[in-house]
C-alpha atoms as a PDB file:
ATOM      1  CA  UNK A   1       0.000   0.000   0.000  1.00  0.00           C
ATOM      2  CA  UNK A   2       1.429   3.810  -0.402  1.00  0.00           C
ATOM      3  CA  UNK A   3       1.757   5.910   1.952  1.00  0.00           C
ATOM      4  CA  UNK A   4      -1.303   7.964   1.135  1.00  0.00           C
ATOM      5  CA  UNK A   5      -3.693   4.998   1.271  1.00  0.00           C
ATOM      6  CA  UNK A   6      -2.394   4.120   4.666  1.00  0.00           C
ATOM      7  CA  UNK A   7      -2.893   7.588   6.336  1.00  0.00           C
ATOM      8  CA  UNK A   8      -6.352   8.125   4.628  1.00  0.00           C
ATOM      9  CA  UNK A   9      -7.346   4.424   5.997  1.00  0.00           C
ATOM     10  CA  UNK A  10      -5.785   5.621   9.601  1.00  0.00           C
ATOM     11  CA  UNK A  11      -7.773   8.532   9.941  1.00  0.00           C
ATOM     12  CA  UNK A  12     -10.930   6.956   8.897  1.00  0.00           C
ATOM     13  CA  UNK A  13     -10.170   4.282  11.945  1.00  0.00           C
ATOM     14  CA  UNK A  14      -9.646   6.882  14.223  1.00  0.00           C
ATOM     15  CA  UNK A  15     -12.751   8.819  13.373  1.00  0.00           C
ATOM     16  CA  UNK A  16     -14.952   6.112  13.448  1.00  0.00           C
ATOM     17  CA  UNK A  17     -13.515   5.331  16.982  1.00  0.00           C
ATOM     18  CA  UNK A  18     -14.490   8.528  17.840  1.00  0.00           C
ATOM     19  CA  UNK A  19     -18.039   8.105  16.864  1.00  0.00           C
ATOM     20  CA  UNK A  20     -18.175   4.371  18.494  1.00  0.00           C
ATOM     21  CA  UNK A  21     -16.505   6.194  21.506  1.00  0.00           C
ATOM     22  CA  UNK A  22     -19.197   8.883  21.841  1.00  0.00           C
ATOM     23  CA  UNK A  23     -22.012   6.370  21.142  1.00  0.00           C
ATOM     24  CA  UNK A  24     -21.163   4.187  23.787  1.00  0.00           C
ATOM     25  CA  UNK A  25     -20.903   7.275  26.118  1.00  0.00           C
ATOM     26  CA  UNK A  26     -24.042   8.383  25.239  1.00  0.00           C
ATOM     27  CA  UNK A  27     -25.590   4.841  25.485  1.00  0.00           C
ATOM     28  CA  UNK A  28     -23.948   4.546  28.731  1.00  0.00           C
ATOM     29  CA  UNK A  29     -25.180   8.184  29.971  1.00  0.00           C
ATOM     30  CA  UNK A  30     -29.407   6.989  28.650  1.00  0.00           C
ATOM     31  CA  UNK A  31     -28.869   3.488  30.963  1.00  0.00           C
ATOM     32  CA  UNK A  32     -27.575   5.890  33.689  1.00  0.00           C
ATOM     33  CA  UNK A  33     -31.171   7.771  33.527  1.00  0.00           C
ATOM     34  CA  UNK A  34     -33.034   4.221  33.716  1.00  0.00           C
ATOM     35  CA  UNK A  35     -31.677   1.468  35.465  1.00  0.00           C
ATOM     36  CA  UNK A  36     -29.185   1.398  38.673  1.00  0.00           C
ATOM     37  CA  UNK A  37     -25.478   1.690  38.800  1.00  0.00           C
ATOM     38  CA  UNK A  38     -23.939  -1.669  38.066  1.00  0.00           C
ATOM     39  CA  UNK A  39     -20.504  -2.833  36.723  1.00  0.00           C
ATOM     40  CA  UNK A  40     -21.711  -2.520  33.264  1.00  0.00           C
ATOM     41  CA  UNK A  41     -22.000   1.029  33.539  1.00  0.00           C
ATOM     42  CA  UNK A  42     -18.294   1.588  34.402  1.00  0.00           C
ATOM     43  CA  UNK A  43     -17.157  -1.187  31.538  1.00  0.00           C
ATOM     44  CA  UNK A  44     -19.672   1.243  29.392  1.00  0.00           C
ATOM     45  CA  UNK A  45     -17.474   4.280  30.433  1.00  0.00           C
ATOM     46  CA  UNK A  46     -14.243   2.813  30.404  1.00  0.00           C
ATOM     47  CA  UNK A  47     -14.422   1.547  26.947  1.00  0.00           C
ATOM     48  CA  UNK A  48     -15.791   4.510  25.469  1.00  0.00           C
ATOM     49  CA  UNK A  49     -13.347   7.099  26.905  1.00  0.00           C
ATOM     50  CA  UNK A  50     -10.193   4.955  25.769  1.00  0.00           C
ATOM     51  CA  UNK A  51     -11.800   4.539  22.398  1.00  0.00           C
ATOM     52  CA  UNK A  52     -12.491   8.581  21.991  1.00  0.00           C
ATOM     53  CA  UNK A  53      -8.740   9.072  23.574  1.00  0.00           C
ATOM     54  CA  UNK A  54      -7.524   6.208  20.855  1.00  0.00           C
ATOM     55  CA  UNK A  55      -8.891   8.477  17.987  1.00  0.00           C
ATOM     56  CA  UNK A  56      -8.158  11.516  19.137  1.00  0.00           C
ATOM     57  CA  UNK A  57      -4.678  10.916  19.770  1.00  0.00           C
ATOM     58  CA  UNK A  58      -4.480   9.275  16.102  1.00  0.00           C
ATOM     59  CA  UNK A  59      -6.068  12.228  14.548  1.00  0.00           C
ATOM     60  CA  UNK A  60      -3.567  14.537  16.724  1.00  0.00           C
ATOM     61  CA  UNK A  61      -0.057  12.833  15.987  1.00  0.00           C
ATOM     62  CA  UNK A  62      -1.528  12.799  12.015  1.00  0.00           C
ATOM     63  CA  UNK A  63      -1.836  16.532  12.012  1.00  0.00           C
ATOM     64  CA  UNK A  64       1.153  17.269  14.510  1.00  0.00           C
ATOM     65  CA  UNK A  65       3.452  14.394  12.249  1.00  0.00           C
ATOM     66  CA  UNK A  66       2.254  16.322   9.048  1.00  0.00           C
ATOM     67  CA  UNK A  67       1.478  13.407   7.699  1.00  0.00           C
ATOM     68  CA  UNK A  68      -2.312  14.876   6.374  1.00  0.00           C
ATOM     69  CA  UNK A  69      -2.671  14.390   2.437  1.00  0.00           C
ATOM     70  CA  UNK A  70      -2.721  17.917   0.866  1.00  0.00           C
ATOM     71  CA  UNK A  71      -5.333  18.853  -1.999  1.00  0.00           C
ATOM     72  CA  UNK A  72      -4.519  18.738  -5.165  1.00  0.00           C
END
């Protein structure tokens, strides 16, 4: 693969770990309203804020690395 196809395939990973990240935060925050606290709801929390952190941190090194494709 070139080097292009690899970063464009990197950030879309990352930002669609930082969708999944906020959806399971969000899921996590609705079964917070309805049911009790449980160990779910921390595994719910965990997970999401490592997979928003995971993306971030991808899309941050790709733009501090200059590594982002320029326009043609």
């Amino acid at each position: 693969m070139e080097r292009d196809q690899v970063i464009s395939i990197t950030k879309l990973v990352s930002y669609l770990l930082i969708i999944g990240g906020i959806v399971i935060l969000s899921a996590t925050i609705m079964y917070f309203l309805t049911a009790p606290i449980s160990w779910l709801s921390y595994i719910g929390i965990i997970s999401g804020g490592i997979m928003l952190n995971i993306g971030g941190a991808a899309i941050f090194l790709i733009k501090k690395l200059k590594l982002d494709i320029k326009s043609k």
